[in-house]
Protein backbone atom coordinates (compact mmCIF):
# COMPACT_ATOMS: atom_id res chain seq x y z
CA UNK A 1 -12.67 31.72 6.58
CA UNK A 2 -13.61 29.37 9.36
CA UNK A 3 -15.13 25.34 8.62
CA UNK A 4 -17.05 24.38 11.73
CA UNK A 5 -14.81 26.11 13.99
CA UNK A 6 -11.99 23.26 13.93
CA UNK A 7 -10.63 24.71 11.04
CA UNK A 8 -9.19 27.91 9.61
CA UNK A 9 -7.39 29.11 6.41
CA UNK A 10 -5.47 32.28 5.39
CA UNK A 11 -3.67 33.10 2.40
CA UNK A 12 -0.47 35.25 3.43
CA UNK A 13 2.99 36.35 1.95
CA UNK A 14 6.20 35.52 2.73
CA UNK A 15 7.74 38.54 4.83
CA UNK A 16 11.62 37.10 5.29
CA UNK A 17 12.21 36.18 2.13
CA UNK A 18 12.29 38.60 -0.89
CA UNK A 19 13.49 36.60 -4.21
CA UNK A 20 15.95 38.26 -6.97
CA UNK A 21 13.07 40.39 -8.77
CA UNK A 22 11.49 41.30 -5.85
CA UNK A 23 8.69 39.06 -5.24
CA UNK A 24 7.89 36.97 -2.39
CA UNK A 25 5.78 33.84 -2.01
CA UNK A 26 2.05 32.82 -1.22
CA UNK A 27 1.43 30.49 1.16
CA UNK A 28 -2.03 28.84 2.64
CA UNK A 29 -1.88 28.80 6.13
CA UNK A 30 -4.20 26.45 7.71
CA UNK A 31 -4.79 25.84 11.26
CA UNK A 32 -6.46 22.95 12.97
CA UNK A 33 -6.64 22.96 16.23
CA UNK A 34 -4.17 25.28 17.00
CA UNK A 35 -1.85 23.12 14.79
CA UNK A 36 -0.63 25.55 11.57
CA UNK A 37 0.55 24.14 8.40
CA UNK A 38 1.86 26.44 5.62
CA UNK A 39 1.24 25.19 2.51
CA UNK A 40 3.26 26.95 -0.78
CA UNK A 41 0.85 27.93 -3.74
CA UNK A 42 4.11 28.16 -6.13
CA UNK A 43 2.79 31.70 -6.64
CA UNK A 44 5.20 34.97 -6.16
CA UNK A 45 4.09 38.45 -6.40
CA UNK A 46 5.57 42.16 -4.80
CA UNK A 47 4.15 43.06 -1.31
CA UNK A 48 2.42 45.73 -3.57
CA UNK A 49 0.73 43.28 -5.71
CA UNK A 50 -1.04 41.09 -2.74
CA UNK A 51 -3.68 42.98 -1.16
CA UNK A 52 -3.56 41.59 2.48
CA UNK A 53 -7.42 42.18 3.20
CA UNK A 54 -9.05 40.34 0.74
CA UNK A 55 -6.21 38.56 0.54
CA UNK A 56 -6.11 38.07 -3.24
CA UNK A 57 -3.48 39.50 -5.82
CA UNK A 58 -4.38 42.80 -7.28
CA UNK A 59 -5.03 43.99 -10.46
CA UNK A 60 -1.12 45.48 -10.27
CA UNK A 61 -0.05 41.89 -11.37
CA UNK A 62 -0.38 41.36 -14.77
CA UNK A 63 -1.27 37.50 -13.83
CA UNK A 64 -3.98 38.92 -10.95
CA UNK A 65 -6.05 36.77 -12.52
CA UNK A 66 -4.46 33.05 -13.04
CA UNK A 67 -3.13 33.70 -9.88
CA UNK A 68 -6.60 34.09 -7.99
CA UNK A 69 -7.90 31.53 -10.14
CA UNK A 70 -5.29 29.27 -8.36
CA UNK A 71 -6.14 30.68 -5.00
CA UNK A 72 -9.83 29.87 -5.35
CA UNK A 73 -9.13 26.68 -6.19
CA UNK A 74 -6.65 26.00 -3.17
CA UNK A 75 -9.27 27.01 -1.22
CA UNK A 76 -12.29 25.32 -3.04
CA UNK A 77 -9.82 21.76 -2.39
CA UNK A 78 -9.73 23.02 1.46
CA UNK A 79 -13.59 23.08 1.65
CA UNK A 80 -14.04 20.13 -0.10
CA UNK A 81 -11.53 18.07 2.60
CA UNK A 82 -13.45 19.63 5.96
CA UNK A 83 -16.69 19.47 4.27
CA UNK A 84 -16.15 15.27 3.99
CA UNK A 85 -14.80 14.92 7.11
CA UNK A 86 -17.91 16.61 8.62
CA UNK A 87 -20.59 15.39 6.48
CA UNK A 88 -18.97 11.17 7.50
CA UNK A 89 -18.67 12.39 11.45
CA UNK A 90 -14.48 11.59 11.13
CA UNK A 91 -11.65 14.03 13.33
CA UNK A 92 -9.89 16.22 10.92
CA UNK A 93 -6.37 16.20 12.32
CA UNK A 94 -3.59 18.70 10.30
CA UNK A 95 -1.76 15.23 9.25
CA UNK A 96 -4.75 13.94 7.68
CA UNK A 97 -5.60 17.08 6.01
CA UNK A 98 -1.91 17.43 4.59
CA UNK A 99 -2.60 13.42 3.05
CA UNK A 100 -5.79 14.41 1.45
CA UNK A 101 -4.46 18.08 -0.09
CA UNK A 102 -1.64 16.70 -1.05
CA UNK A 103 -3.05 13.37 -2.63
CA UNK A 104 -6.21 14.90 -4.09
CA UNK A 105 -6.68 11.82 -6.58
CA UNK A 106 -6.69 9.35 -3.85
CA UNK A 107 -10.15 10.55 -3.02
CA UNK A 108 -11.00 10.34 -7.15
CA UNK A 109 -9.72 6.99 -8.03
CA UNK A 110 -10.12 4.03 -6.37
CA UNK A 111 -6.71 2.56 -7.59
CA UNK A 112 -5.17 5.28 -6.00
CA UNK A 113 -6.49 5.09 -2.54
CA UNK A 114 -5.94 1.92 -2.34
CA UNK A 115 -2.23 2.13 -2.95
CA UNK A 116 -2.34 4.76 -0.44
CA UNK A 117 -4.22 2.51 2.34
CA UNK A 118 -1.64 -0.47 1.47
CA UNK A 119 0.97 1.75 3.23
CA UNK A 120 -1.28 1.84 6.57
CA UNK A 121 -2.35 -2.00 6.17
CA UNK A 122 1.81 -2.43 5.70
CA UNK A 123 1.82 -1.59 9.33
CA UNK A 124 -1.46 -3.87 10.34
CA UNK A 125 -1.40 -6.94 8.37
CA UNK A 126 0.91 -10.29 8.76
CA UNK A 127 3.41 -10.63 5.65
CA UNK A 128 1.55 -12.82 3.73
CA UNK A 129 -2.09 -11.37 4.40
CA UNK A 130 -0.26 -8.50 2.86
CA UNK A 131 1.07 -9.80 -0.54
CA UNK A 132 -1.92 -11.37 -1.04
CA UNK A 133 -3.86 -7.85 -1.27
CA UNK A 134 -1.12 -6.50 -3.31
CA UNK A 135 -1.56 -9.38 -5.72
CA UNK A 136 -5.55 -8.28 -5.50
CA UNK A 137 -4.43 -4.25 -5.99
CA UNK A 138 -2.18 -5.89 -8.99
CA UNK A 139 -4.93 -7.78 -10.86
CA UNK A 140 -7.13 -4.80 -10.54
CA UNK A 141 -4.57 -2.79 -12.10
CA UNK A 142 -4.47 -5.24 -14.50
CA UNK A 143 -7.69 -4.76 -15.75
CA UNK A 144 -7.37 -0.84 -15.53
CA UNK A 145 -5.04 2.02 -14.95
CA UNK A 146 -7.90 4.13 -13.66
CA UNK A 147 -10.71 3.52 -11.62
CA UNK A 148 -13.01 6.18 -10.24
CA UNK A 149 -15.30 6.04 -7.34
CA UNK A 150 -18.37 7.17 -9.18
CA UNK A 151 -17.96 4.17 -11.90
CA UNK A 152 -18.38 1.24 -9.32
CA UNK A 153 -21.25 -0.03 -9.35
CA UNK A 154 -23.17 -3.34 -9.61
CA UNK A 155 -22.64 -3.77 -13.20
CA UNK A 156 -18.85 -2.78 -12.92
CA UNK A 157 -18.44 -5.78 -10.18
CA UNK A 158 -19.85 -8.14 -13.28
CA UNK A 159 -17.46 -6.80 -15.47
CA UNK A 160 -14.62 -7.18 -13.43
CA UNK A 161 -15.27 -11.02 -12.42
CA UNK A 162 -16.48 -11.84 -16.26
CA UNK A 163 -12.65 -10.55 -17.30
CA UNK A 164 -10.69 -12.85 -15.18
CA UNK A 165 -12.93 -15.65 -15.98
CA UNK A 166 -13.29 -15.37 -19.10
CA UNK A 167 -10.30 -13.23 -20.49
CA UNK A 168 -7.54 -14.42 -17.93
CA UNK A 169 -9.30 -17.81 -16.79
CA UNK A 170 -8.95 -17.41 -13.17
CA UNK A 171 -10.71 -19.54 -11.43
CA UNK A 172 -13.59 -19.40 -8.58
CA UNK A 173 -11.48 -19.11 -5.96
CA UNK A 174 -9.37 -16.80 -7.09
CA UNK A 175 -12.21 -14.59 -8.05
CA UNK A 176 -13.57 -14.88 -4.98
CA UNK A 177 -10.32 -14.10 -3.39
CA UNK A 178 -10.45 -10.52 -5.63
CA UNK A 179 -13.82 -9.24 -4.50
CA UNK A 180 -12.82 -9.82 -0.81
CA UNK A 181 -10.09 -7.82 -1.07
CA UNK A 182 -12.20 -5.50 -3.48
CA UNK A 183 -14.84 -5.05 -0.79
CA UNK A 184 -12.37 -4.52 1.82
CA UNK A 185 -11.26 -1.41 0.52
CA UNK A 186 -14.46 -0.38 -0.70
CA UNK A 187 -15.62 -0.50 3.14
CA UNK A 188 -12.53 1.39 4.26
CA UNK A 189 -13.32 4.30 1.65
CA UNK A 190 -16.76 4.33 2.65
CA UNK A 191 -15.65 4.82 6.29
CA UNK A 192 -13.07 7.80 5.01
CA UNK A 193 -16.13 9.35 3.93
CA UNK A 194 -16.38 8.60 0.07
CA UNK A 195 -19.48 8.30 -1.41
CA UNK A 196 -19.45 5.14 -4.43
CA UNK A 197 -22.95 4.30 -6.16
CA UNK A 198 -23.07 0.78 -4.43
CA UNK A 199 -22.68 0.55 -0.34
CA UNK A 200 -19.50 -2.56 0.49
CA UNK A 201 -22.53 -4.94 1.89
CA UNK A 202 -24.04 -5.24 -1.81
CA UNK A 203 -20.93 -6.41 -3.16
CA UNK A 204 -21.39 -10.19 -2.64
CA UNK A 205 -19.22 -12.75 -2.93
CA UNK A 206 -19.20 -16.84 -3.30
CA UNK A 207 -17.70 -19.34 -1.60
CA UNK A 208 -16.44 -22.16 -3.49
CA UNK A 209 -15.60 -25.59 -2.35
CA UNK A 210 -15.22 -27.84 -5.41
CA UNK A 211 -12.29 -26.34 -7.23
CA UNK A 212 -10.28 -26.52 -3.22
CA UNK A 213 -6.92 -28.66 -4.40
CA UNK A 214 -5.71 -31.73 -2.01
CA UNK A 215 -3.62 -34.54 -2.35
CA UNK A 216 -4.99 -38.50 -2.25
CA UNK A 217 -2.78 -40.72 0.12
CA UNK A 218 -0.99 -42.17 -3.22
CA UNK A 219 -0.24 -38.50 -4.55
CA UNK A 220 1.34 -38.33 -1.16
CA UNK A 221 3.10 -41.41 -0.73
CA UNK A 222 4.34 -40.10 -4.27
CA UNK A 223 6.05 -37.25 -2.95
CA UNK A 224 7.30 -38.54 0.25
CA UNK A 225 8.94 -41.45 -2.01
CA UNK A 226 10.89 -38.72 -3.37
CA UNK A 227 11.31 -37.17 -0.41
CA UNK A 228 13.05 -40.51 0.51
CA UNK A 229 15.13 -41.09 -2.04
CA UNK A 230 19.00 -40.68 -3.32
CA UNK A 231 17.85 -38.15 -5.82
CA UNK A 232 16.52 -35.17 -4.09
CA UNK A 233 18.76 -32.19 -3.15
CA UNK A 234 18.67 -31.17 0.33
CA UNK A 235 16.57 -27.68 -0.95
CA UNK A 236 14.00 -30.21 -2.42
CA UNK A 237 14.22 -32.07 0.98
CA UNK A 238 13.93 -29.26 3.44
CA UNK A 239 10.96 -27.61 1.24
CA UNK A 240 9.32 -31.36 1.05
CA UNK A 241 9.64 -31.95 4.61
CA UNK A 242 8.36 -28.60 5.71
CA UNK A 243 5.36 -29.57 2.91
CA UNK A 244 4.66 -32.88 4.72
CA UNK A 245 4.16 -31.73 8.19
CA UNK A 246 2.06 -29.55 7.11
CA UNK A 247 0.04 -31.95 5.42
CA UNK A 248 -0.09 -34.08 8.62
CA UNK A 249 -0.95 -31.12 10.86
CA UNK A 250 -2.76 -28.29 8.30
CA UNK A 251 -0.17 -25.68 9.59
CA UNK A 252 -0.47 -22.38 7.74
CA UNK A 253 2.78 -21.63 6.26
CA UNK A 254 2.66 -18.13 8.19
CA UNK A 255 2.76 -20.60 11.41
CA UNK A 256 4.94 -23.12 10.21
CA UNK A 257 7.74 -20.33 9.20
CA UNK A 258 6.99 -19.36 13.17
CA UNK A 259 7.67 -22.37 14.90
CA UNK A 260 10.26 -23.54 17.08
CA UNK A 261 11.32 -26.77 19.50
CA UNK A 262 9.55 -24.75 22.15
CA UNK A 263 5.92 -24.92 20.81
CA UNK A 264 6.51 -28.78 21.07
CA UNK A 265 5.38 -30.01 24.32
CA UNK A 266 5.26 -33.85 24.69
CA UNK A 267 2.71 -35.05 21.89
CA UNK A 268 1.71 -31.89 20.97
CA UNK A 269 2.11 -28.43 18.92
CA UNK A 270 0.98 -25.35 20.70
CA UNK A 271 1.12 -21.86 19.41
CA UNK A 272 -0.87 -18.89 18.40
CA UNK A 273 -1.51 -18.65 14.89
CA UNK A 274 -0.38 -15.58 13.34
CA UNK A 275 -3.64 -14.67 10.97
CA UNK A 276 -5.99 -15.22 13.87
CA UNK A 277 -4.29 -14.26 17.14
CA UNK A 278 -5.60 -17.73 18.15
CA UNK A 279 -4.13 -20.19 20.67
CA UNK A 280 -3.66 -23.92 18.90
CA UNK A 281 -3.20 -27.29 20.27
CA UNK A 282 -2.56 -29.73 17.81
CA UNK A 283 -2.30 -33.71 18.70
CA UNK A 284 0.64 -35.06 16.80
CA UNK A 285 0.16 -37.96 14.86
CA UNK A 286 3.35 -40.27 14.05
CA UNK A 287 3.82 -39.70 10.75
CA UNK A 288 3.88 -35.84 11.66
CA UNK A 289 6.35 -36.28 14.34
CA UNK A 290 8.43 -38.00 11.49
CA UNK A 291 9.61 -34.74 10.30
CA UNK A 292 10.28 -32.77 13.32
CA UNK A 293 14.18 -32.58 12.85
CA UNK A 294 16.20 -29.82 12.04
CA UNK A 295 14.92 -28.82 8.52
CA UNK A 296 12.10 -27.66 10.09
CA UNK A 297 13.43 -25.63 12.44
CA UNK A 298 16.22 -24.21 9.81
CA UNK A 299 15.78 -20.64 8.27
CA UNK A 300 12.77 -21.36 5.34
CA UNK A 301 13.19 -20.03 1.88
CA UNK A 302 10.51 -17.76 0.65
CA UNK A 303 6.99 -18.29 0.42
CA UNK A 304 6.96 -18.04 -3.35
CA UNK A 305 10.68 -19.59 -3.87
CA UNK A 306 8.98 -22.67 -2.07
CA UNK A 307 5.35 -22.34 -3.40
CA UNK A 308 7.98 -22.35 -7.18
CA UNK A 309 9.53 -25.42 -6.92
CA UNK A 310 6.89 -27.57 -5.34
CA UNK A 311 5.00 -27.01 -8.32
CA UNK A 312 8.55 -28.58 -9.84
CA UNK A 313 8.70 -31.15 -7.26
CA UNK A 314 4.51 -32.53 -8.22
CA UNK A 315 5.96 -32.51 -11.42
CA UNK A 316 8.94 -34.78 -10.81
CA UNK A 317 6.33 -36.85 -9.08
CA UNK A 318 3.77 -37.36 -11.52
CA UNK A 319 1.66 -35.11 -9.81
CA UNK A 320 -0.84 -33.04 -12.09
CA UNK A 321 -2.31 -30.63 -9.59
CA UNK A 322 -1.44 -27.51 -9.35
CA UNK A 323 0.00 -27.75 -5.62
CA UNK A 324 1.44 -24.80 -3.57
CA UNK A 325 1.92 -24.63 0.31
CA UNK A 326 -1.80 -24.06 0.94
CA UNK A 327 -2.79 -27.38 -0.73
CA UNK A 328 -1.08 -29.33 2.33
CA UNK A 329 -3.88 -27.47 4.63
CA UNK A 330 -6.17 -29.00 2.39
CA UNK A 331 -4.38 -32.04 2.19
CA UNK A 332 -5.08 -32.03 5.78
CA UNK A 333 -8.18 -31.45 6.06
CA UNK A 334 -9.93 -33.39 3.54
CA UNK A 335 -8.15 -36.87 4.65
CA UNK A 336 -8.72 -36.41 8.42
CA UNK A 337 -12.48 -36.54 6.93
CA UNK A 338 -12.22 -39.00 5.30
CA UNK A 339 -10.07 -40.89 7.90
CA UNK A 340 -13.13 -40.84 10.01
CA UNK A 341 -12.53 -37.05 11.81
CA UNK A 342 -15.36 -35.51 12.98
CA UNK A 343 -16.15 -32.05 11.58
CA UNK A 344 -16.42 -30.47 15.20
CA UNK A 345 -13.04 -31.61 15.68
CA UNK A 346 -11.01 -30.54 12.73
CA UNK A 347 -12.38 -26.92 12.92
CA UNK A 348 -10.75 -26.63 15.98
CA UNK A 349 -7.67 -28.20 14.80
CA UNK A 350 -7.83 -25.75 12.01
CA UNK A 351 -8.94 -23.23 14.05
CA UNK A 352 -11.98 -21.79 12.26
CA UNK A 353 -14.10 -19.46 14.25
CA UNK A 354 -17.33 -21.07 12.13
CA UNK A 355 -18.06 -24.32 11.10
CA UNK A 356 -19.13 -23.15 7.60
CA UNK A 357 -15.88 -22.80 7.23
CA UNK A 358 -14.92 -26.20 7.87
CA UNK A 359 -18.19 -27.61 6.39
CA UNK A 360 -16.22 -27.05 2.85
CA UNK A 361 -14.16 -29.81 3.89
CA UNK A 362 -17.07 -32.23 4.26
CA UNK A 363 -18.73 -31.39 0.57
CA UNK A 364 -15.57 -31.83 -0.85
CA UNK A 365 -15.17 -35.30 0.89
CA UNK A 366 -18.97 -35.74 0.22
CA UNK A 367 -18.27 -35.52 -3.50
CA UNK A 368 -15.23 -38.12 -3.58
CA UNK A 369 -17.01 -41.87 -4.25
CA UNK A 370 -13.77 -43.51 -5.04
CA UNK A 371 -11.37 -43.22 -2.52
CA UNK A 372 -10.26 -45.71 0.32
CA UNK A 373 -11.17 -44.27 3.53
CA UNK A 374 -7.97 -45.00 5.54
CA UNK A 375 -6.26 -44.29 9.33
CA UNK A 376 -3.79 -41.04 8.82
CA UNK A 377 -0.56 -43.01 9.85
CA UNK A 378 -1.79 -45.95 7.08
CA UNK A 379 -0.49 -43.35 4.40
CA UNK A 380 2.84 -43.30 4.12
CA UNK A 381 2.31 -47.35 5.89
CA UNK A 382 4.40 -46.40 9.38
CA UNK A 383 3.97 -47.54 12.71
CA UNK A 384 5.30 -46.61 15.76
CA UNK A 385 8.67 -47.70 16.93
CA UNK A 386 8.39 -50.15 20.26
């Protein structure tokens, strides 16, 4: 049979091979684009038992009939494949079709094809961009083994975010993390040509600003006090001082782990961010340039060893938050704001590509009535050296 003229199947016999009791094996052959792929069927009959015409097994096999039934349905699979990739306008190419014939349930449940895609997005995403949508593919597991395509729907998206708030008390954030992961892969389905009853642009999702964690300038003079003093271990020290430049610079810890003495030129850190592709310029204040020394520049500890014991470290402190490496970006931005920053200028610094992004910043300063408003540097109470 012939699919649109790309593609071609056959169902023939193994000729070079004859097994102990005389059968040989059925293959289907399919070529795309001149490219041929034999596929086994795990079925062996006698050359007198396949008749190569109709190319079936005859009624001398005692199984003729399970046999065919699994032929049909080989080829029934093969239809199925070219008639999606014609139907969503996508190239059929002999690799893809071997994926999709040989992972049939990737195309049935949603779980599975996106375990499938994380192998591709492996090869596309930065490190941490990439554990983060595992922890996503995780949580979904979480909440079931099995998810088909045809089940997702409005009222399934409800479900889903009413179970981790109210069943696993996630918060918004988190949530909101979920669904944009969710509706990535949604949107990369659609585009492989699977049909789901709701379309990736329905499934909408929230920002939230007020539950964004950030330290005051006394929770911070808390934990450079420690940082300070005869007690810490250097492990505590080199995560803490990593922590605090951060804090006075809103480095991503993907960029931070990057950096070297070269991207410091005079006053100023200068490099190209690894989430955005995007070229930085960051004005040093003093306090940051405090911890530009060798810890920084020393091979880090993992995100999560380090994201692990700063939650010990708050503790230690007196510190209640919940504080991983992220918080210092927030830490950041919130007390440039509230130092006086202008919006404008700390979404460049943070290097948002809209200012709704940064406008989070100002709610959340917007909301704070009783804080000091003070000068960065007046923090940890330093002044420049003469």
């Amino acid at each position: 049979m012939n699919f649109s003229g790309k593609l071609s199947t056959k169902i023939i016999q193994k000729k070079d091979f004859v097994r102990a009791d005389g059968t040989q094996a059925l293959y289907i052959q399919i070529i795309i684009r001149k490219a041929i792929k034999r596929i086994p069927l795990l079925i062996s009959v006698k050359a007198s038992e396949f008749d190569l015409v109709k190319q079936r097994v005859n009624k001398k096999c005692s199984l003729a009939g399970d046999y065919n039934l699994i032929i049909e349905k080989a080829l029934a699979q093969v239809n199925r494949i070219e008639v999606g990739y014609r139907l969503s306008n996508q190239v059929l190419t002999l690799d893809r079709f071997v994926e999709e014939y040989t992972n049939p349930s990737s195309r049935l449940c949603f779980i599975k094809f996106w375990e499938k895609e994380m192998v591709r997005q492996q090869e596309l995403l930065n490190p941490s961009t990439y554990r983060q949508q595992m922890t996503m593919l995780n949580k979904l597991r979480e909440y079931r083994s099995q998810v088909l395509f045809y089940e997702i729907d409005a009222e399934f998206i409800k479900g889903i975010m009413a179970y981790f708030k109210k069943k696993k008390n996630n918060n918004d954030n988190t949530i909101a993390s979920f669904i944009k992961s969710f509706k990535k892969y949604v949107h990369i389905a659609e585009k492989r040509g699977i049909c789901l009853p709701i379309e990736h642009e329905d499934i909408k999702n929230k920002s939230f600003s007020s539950s964004r964690t950030f330290l005051d300038p006394d929770e911070i003079r808390k934990i450079y006090n420690f940082y300070s003093s005869e007690f810490i271990n250097e492990t505590q020290k080199a995560i803490i001082n990593r922590f605090l430049f951060s804090c006075f610079t809103g480095l991503r810890l993907s960029d931070s782990l990057k950096i070297t003495k070269d991207n410091f030129i005079g006053d100023f850190l200068v490099f190209t961010t690894v989430k955005t592709n995007k070229f930085q310029r960051i004005p040093l204040s003093f306090s940051a340039k405090k911890f530009i020394n060798k810890q920084l520049f020393q091979e880090a500890f993992s995100p999560e060893y380090m994201n692990r014991e700063l939650k010990v470290i708050s503790r230690l402190c007196g510190i209640s938050k919940k504080v991983s490496f992220h918080v210092a970006r927030h830490t950041f931005a919130t007390n440039f704001l509230l130092s006086g920053g202008r919006v404008e200028v700390l979404q460049k610094l943070l290097g948002h590509s809209k200012i709704n992004e940064t406008m989070i910043y100002v709610h959340i300063v917007d909301s704070i009535t009783d804080i000091q408003i003070l000068n960065m540097d007046e923090i940890l109470k330093l002044t420049p050296l003469n």
